[in-house]
Protein backbone atom coordinates (compact mmCIF):
# COMPACT_ATOMS: atom_id res chain seq x y z
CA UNK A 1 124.23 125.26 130.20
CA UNK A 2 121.78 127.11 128.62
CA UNK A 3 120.92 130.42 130.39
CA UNK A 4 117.16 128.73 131.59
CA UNK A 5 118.30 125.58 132.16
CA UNK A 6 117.88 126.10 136.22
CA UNK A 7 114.48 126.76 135.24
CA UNK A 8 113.46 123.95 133.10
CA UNK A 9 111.19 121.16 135.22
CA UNK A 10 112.14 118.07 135.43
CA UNK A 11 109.65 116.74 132.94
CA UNK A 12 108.18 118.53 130.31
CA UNK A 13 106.17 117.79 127.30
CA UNK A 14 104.51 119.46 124.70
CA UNK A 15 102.43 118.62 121.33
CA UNK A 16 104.04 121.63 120.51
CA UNK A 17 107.12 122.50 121.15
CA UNK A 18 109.08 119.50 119.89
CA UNK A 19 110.76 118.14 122.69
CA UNK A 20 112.42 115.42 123.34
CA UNK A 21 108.97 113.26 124.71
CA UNK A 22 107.32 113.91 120.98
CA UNK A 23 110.01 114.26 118.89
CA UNK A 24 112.73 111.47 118.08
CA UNK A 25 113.31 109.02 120.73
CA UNK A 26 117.43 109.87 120.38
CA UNK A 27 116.68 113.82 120.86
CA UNK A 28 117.14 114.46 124.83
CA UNK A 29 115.83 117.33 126.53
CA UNK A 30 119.17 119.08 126.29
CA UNK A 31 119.97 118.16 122.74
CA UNK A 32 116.96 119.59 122.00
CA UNK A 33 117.10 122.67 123.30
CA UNK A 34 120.52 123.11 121.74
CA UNK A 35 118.77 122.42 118.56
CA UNK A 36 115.77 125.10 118.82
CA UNK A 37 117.41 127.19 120.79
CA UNK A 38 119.97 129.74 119.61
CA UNK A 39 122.56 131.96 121.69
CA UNK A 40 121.24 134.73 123.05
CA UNK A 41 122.82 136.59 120.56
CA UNK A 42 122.31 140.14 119.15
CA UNK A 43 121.50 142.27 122.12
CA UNK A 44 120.63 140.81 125.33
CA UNK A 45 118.65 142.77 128.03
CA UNK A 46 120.47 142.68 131.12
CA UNK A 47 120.83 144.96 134.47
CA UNK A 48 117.08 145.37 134.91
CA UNK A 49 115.01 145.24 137.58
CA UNK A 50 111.45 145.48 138.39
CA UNK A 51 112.00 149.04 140.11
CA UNK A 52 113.56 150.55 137.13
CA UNK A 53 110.54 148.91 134.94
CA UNK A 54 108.01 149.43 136.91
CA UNK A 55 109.05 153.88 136.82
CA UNK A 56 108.55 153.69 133.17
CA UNK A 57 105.17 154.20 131.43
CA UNK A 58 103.86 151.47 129.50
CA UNK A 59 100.48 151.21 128.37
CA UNK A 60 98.60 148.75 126.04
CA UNK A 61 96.82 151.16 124.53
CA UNK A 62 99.87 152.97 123.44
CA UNK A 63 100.87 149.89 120.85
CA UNK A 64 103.08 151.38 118.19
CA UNK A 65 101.18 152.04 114.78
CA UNK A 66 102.68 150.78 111.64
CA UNK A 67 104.96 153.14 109.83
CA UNK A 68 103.75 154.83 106.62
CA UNK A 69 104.71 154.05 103.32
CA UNK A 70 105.74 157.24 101.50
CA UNK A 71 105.12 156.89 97.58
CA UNK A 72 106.68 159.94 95.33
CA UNK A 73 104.55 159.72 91.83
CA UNK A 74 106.67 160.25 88.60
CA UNK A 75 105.16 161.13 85.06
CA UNK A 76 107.12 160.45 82.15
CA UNK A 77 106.09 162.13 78.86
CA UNK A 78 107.39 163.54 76.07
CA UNK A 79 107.31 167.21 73.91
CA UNK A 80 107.98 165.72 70.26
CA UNK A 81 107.80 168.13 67.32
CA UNK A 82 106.15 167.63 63.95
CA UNK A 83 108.46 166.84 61.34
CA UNK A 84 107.04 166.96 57.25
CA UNK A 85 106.33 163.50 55.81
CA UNK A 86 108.12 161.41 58.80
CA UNK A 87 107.07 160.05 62.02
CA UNK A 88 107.52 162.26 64.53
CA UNK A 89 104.87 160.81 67.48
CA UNK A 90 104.94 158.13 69.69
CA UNK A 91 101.77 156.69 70.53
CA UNK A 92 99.80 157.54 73.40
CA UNK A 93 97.65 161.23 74.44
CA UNK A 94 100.22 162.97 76.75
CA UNK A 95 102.42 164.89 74.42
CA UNK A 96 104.19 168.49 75.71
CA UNK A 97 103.60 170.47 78.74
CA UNK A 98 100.09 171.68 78.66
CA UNK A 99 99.57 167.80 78.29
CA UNK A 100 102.01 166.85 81.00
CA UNK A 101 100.41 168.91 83.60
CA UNK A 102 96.81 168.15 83.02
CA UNK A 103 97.49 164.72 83.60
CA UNK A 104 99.42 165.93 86.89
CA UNK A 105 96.27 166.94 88.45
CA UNK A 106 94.46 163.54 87.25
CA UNK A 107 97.00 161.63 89.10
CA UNK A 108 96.89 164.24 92.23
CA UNK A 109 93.17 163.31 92.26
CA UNK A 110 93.43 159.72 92.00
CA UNK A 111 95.98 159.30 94.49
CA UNK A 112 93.74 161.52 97.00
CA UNK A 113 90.99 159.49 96.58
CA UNK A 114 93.73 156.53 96.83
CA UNK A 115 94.91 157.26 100.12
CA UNK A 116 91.79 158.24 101.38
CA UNK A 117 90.32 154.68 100.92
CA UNK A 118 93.94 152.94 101.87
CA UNK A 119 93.29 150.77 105.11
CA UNK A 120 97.09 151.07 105.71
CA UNK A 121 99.39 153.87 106.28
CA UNK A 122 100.19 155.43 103.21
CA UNK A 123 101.25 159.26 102.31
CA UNK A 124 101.70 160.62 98.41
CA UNK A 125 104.29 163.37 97.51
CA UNK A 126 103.50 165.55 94.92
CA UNK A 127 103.06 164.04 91.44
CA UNK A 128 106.34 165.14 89.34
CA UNK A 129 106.74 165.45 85.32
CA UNK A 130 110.08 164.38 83.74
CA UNK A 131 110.74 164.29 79.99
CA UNK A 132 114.87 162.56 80.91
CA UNK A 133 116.72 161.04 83.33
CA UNK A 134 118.08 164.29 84.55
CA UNK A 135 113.96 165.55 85.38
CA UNK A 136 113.68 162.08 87.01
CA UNK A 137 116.28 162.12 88.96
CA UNK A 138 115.24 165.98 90.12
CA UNK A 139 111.79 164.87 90.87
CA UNK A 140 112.77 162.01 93.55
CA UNK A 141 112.64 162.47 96.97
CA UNK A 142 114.58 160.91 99.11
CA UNK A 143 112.54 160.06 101.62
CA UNK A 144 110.59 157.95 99.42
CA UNK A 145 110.13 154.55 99.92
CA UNK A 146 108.70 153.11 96.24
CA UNK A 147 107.62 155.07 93.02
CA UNK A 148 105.09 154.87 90.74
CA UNK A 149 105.87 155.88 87.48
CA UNK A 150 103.23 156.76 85.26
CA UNK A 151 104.66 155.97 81.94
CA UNK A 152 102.65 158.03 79.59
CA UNK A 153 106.00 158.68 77.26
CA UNK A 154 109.13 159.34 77.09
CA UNK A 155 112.21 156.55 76.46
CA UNK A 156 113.95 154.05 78.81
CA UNK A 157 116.56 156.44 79.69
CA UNK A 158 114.10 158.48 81.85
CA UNK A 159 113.55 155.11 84.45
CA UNK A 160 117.25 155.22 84.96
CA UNK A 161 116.92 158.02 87.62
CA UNK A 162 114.30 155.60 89.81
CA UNK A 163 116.20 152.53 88.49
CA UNK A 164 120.01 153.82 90.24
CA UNK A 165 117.77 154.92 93.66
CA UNK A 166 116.92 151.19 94.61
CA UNK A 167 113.37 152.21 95.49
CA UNK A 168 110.25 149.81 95.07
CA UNK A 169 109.14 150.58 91.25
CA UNK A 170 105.36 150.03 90.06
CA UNK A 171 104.75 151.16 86.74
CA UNK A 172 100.97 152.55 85.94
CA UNK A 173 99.92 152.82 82.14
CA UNK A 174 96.54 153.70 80.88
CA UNK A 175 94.14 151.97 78.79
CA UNK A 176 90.37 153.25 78.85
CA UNK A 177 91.19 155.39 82.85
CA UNK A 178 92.73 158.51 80.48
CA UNK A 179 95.10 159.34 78.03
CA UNK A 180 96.05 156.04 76.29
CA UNK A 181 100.09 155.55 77.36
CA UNK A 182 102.68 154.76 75.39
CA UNK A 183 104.18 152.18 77.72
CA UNK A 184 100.37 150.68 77.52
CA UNK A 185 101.93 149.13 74.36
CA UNK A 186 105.47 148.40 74.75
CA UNK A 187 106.25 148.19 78.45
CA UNK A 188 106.83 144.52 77.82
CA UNK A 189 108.82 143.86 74.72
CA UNK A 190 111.20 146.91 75.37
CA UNK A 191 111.60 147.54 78.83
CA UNK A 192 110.98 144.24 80.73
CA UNK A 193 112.09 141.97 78.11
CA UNK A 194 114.45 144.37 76.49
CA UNK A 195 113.45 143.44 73.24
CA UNK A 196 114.03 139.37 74.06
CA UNK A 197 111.61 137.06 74.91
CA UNK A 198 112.07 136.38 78.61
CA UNK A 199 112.21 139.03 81.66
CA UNK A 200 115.56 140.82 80.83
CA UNK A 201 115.85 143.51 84.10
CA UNK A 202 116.26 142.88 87.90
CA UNK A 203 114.80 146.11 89.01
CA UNK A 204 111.23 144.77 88.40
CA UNK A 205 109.02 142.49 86.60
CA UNK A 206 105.43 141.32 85.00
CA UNK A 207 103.78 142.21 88.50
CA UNK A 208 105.27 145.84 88.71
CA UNK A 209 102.80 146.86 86.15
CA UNK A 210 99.30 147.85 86.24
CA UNK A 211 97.33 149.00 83.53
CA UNK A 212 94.21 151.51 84.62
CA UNK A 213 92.87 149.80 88.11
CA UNK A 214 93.46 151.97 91.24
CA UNK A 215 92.26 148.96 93.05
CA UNK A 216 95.78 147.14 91.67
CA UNK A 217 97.40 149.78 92.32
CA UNK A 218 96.22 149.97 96.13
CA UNK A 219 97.20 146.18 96.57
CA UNK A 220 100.67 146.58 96.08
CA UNK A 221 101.19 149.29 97.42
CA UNK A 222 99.99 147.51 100.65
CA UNK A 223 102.23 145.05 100.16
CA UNK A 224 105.40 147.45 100.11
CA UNK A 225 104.25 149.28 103.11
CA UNK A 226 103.72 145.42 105.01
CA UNK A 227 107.96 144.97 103.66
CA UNK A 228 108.60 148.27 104.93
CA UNK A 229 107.50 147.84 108.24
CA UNK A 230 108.60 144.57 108.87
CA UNK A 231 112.37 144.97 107.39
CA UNK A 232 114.57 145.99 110.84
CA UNK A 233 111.42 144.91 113.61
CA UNK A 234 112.74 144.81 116.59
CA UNK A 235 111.29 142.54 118.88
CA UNK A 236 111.86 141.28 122.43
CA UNK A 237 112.95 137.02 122.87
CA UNK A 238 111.86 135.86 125.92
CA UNK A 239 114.30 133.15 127.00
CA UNK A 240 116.53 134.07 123.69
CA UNK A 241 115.53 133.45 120.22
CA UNK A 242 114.73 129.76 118.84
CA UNK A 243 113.71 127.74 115.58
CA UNK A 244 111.22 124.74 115.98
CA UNK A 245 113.25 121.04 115.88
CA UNK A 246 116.13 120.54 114.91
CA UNK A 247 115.28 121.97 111.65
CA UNK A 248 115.31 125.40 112.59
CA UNK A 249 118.53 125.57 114.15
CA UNK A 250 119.57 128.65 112.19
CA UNK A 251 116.22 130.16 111.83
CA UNK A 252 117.28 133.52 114.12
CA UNK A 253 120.74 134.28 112.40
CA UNK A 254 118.44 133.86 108.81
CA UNK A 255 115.99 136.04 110.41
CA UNK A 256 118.23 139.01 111.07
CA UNK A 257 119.99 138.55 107.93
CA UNK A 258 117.20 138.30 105.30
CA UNK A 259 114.73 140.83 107.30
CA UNK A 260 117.38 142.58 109.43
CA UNK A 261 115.16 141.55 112.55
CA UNK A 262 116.77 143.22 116.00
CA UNK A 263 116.32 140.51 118.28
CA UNK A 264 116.76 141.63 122.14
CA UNK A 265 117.07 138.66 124.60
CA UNK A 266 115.72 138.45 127.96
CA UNK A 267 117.20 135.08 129.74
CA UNK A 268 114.93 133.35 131.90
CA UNK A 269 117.95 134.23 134.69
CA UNK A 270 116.55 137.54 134.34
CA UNK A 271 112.73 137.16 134.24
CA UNK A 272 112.85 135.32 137.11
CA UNK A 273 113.42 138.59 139.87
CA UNK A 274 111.67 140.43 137.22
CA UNK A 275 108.50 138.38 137.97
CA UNK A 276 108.88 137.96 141.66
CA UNK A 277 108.92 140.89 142.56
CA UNK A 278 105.90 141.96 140.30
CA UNK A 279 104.05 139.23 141.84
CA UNK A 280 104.87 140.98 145.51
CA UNK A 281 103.98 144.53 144.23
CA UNK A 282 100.77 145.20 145.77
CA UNK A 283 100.09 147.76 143.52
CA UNK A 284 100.76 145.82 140.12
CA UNK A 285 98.30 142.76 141.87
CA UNK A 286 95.63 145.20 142.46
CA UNK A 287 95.81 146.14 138.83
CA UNK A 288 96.01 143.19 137.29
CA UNK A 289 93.01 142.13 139.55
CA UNK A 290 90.88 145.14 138.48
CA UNK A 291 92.17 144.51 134.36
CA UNK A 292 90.72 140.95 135.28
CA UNK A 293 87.76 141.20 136.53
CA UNK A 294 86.55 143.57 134.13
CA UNK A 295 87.78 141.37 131.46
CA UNK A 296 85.88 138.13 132.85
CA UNK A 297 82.62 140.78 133.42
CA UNK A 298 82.86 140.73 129.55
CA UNK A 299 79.58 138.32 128.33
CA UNK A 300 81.18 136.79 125.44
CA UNK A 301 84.17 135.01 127.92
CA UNK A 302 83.11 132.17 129.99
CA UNK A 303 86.21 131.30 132.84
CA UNK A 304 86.87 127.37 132.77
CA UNK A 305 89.74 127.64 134.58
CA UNK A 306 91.22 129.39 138.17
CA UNK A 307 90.79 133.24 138.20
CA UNK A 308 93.42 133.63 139.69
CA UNK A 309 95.44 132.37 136.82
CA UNK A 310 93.63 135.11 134.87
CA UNK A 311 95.06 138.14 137.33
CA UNK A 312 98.55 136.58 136.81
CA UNK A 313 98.54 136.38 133.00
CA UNK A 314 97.58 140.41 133.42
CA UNK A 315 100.57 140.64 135.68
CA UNK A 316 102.89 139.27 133.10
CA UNK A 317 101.12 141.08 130.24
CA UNK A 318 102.29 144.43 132.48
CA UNK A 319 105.70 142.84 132.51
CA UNK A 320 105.79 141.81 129.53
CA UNK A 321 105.10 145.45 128.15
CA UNK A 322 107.44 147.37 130.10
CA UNK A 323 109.69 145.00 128.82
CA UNK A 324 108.75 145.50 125.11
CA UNK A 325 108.71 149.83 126.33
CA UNK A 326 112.32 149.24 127.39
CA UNK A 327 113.39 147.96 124.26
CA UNK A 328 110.97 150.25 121.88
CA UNK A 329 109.78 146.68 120.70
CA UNK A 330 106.35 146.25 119.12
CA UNK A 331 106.81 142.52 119.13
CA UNK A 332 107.45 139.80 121.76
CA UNK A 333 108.02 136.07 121.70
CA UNK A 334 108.37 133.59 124.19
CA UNK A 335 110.64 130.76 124.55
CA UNK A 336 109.91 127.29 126.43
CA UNK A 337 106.77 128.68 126.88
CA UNK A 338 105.71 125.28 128.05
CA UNK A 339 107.38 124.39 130.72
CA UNK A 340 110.09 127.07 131.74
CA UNK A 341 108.04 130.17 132.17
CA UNK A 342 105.17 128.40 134.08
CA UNK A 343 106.71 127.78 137.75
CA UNK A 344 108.29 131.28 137.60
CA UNK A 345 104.64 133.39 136.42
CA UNK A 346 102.55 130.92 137.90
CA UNK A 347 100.65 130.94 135.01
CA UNK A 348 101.00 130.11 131.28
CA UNK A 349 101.54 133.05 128.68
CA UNK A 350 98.98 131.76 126.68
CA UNK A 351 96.30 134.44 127.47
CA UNK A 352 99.18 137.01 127.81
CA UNK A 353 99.85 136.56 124.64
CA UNK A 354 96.66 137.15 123.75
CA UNK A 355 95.90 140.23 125.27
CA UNK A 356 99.13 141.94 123.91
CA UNK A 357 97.78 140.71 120.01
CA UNK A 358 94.51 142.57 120.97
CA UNK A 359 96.34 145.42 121.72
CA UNK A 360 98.01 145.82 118.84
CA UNK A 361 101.14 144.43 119.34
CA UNK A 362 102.56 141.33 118.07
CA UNK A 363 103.04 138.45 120.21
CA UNK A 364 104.01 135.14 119.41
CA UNK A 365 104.91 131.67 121.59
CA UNK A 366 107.50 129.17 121.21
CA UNK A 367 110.10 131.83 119.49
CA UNK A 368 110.06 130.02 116.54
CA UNK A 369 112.15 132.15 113.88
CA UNK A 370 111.30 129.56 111.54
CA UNK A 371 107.77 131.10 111.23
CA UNK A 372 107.57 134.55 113.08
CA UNK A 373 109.31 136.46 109.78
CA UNK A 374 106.08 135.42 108.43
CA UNK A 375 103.96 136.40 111.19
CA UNK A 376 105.52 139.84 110.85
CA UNK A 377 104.82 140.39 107.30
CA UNK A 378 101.81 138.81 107.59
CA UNK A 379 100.47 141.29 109.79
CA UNK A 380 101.84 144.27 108.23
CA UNK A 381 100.38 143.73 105.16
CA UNK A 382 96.98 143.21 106.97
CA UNK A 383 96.99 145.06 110.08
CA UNK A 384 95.26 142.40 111.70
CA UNK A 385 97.45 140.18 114.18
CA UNK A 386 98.56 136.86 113.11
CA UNK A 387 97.54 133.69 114.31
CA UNK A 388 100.73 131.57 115.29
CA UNK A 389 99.47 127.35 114.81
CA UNK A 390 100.03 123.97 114.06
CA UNK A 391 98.76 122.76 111.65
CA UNK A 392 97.47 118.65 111.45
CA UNK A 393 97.46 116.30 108.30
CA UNK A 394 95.46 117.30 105.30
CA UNK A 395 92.49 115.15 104.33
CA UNK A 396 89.84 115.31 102.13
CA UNK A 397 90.21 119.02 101.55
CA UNK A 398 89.76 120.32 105.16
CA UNK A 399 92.93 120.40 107.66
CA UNK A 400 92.91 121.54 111.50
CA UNK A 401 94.97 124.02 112.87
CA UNK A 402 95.43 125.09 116.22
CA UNK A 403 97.60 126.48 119.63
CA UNK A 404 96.91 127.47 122.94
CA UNK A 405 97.00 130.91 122.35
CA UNK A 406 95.22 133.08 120.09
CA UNK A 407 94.42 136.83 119.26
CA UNK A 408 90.47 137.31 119.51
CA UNK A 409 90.60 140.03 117.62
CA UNK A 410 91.46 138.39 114.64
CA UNK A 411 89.62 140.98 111.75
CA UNK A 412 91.57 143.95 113.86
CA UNK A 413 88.49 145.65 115.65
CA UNK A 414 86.06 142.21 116.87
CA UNK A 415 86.55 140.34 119.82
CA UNK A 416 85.89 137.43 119.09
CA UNK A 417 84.02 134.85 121.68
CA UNK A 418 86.49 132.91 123.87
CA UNK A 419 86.52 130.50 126.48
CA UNK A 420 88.99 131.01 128.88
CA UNK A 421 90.36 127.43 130.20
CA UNK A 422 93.56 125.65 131.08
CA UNK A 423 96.73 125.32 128.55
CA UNK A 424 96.30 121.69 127.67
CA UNK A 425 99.36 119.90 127.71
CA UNK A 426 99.88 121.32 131.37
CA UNK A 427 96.24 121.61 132.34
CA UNK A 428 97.26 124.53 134.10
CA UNK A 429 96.95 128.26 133.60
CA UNK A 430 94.86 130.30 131.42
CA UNK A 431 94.67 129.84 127.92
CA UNK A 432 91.60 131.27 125.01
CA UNK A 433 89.68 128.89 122.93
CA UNK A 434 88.79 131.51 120.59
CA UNK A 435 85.60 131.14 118.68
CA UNK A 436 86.21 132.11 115.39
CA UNK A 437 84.27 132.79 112.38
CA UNK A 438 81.99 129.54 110.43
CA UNK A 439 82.60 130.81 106.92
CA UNK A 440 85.83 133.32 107.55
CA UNK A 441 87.67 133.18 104.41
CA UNK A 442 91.82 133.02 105.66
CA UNK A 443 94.87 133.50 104.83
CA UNK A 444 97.95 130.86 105.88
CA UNK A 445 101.67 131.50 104.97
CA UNK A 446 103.84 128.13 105.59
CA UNK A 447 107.42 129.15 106.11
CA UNK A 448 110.36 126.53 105.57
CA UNK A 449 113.11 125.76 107.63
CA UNK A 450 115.73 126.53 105.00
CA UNK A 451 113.96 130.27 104.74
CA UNK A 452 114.03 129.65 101.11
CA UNK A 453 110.25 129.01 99.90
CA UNK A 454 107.03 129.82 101.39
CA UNK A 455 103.75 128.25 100.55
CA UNK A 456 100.41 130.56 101.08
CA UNK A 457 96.86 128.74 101.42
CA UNK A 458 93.45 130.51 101.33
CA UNK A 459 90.81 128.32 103.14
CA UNK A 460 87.50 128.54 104.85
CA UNK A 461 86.82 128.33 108.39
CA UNK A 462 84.31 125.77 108.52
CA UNK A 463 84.22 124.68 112.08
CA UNK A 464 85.83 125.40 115.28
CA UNK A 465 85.79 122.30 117.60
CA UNK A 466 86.93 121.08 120.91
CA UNK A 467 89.06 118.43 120.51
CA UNK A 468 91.87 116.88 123.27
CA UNK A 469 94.30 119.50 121.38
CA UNK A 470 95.79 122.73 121.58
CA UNK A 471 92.89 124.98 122.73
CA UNK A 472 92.20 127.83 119.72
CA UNK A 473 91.05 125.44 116.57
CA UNK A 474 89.38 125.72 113.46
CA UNK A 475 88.77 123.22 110.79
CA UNK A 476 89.07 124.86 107.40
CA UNK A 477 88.51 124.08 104.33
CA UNK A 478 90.48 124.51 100.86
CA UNK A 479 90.72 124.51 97.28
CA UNK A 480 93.79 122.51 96.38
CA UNK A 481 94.28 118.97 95.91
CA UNK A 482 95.71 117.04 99.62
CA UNK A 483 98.91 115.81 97.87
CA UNK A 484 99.61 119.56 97.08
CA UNK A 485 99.07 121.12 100.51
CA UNK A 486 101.31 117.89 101.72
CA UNK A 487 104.15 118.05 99.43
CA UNK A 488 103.66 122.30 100.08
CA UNK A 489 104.08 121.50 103.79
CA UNK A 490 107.63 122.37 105.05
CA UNK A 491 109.13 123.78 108.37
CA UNK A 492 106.05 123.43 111.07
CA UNK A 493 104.17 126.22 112.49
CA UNK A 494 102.02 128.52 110.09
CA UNK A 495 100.84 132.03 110.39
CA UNK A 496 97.34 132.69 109.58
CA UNK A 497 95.22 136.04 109.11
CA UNK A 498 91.66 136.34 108.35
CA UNK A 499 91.00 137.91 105.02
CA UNK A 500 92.74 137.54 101.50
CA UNK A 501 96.52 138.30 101.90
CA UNK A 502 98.11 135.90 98.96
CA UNK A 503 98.53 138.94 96.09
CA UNK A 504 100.13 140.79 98.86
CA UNK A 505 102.66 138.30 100.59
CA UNK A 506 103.60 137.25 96.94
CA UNK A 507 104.76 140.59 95.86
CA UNK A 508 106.15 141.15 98.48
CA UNK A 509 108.47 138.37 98.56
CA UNK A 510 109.61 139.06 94.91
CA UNK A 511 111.78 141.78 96.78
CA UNK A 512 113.02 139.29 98.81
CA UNK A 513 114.99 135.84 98.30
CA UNK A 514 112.65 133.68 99.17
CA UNK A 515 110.49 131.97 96.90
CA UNK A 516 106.83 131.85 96.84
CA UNK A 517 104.25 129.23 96.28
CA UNK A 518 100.94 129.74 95.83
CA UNK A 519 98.53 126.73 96.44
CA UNK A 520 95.06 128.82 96.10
């Protein structure tokens, strides 16, 4: 029996979740949840109770900021001598030391002005000159997480150093932004094709290089800190960790071996005292009723629904963070979100969820591993928290996505509008209908089941109805033909963002397995 079995009512259907009453007719309820549902394996979160919890500080505003990514700069030059009636010079304007350092203090002053325009945590060692590998490998720190190597001279042998480390690579060579480089000319035929016609080296490729643009260089360098920070999250799996369908069977054991995810489980055994006896805790009610009301006193959120289904999705929010405190967790997902967890909160998550999003965490329904590697990235690379959906049929270049829960602060500072009404397959509880943005430009990463290939769309919000659905939807708009979104259309939920992510998850996947197509 699975460990919230005892939980599960008798009847329970969902649009979403894929259960038995929307999914194939010979699927039962149990078979079902055997298929989405894995062991709660990895590290399970037992022995606690609400006393303990309830001791320990927790505070939204306290949501864990994104680590920073730490970038050690690497000039490579060389200090040739003239030689009578041969050629002794490499092209390029960085030759010797007096050279070498003047272009030191160029880069120095570039990265400044680099970081200080980064909207993501970023911190520059000192630039370093190296003429060999031995320089090279002298100059790298080894706290440093990638390296850009300013290729102004020198021969292959000096990348060795910052080829052996591992680190991320980006190469920079000038044009027209200083000193022509050498590498401007030959970074292709001899050191990525290695004098061949195709890419010849695993260490990096075509996209590793720019050539004068700070604002390139900025991009990527987003993108690594995004991998950074979401290699080894550790996030708390409310009811255990899952995969949508069938389909996604293996989805958590892929998700802690290709991003090294630390998964803690909290059964539904456990959350059950957990919750009853923050639901008797005068002092935790009064809270949560205060936290309420002044949320509701807000004038862009109209209450549809019961309040006091608001005051209890604050309760679990409370619960829900000393849970994510425990663990040192800055992400939380929820399993049989709905059905299981709804008698036992007397509420659904769906606002919950919400609320931790705005706070900075990240906090997902359904723990679908299929999808939440995504959602993780996703949000890294923007800083902005993702927006976990379905997604419906595409047609005549607009598709609707949407779920009962949603972060209204989707751009990472806005609240966004929201009408606060039931969860709609139960009609119960307290769930957003987030208004967002008529002419948002997005950013969508489809995950497969396999964990093999993801798909990214850019589209335009172009509506947000309110249709008999999930409650949070937008219409949006694309660029792409239909029968490339469809065939594109693998696994089931997506991750969305608003902005323009695509560069960023792309080059960021190159360091990973998994494959990456872009639609837009």
């Amino acid at each position: 029996m699975a460990a919230h079995d005892e939980f599960l009512p008798p009847s329970m259907h969902s649009g979403c979740c894929g259960c038995s009453a929307c999914g194939p007719a010979s699927l039962s309820r149990r078979d079902f949840l055997k298929a989405s549902t894995a062991a709660l394996g990895g590290v399970a979160m037992t022995g606690l109770t609400w006393q303990s919890l309830a001791a320990a500080e927790a505070d939204a505003a306290k949501a864990p900021q994104r680590k920073e990514l730490i970038v050690q700069p690497i000039l490579t030059y060389d200090d040739p001598r003239p030689r009578k009636q041969w050629s002794w010079r490499n092209w390029g304007g960085v030759h010797g030391e007096e050279a070498a350092k003047k272009e030191v203090q160029r880069i120095a002053g570039e990265l400044k002005a680099l970081s200080e325009a980064a909207d993501f945590p970023v911190r520059f060692l000192a630039p370093a000159a190296a003429r060999n590998p031995a320089e090279a490998q002298k100059a790298l720190a080894d706290e440093a997480d990638a390296v850009i190597v300013y290729a102004a001279g020198g021969w292959m042998s000096a990348f060795d150093a910052v080829v052996k480390s591992g680190k991320d690579m980006i190469f920079f060579v000038r044009h027209k932004s200083g000193p022509v480089y050498l590498w401007y000319e030959i970074i292709s035929p001899r050191y990525l094709r290695q004098h061949g016609d195709a890419l010849a080296v695993q260490n990096a490729d075509f996209d590793d290089v720019v050539v004068d643009s700070i604002d390139e260089l900025l991009w990527r360098l987003r993108a690594l800190c995004g991998l950074k920070n979401t290699r080894g999250t550790r996030i708390v799996a409310i009811g255990g960790p899952g995969g949508w369908g069938p389909g996604g069977r293996g989805a958590p054991d892929r998700a802690r071996e290709q991003w090294k995810l630390d998964i803690r489980s909290v059964s539904y055994k456990d959350l059950a005292p957990l919750l009853t006896a923050a639901l008797k805790d005068e002092a935790v009610m009064a809270r949560s009723r205060k936290r309420a009301e002044a949320y509701l006193d807000d004038k862009t959120v109209t209450l549809e629904t019961k309040k006091q289904f608001v005051v209890n999705c604050f309760l679990l929010e409370e619960v829900f963070l000393k849970l994510m405190a425990e663990a040192d967790a800055p992400a939380l997902t929820v399993n049989a979100c709905m059905g299981t967890i709804i008698p036992i909160a007397q509420t659904t998550a769906c606002l919950t969820l919400t609320l931790l999003n705005d706070a900075g965490y990240m906090a997902f329904c359904e723990s679908d591993f299929v999808a939440i590697p995504a959602g993780i990235l996703l949000s890294n690379i923007a800083g902005k928290p993702p927006f976990l959906h379905n997604p419906t049929y595409p047609h005549g270049g607009e598709i609707t996505l949407a779920h009962c829960t949603a972060p209204r602060k989707m751009d990472g500072k806005t609240l966004e509008p929201a009408r606060i009404v039931t969860h709609f397959e139960s009609d119960y509880g307290a769930a957003p209908k987030v208004e967002m943005r008529k002419g948002q430009q997005i950013t969508s990463i489809i995950a497969d089941f396999a964990a093999t290939r993801w798909a990214g769309l850019n589209s335009e919000i172009v509506d947000a109805p309110f249709l008999p659905i999930c409650r949070s939807q937008i219409d949006v708009r694309y660029a792409c033909p239909d029968a490339r979104l469809v065939e594109a259309m693998r696994g089931f939920h997506w991750q969305t963002v608003y902005g323009d992510y695509l560069r960023e998850v792309g080059y960021a996947l190159k360091k990973t397995p998994i494959e990456w197509d872009r639609l837009t």
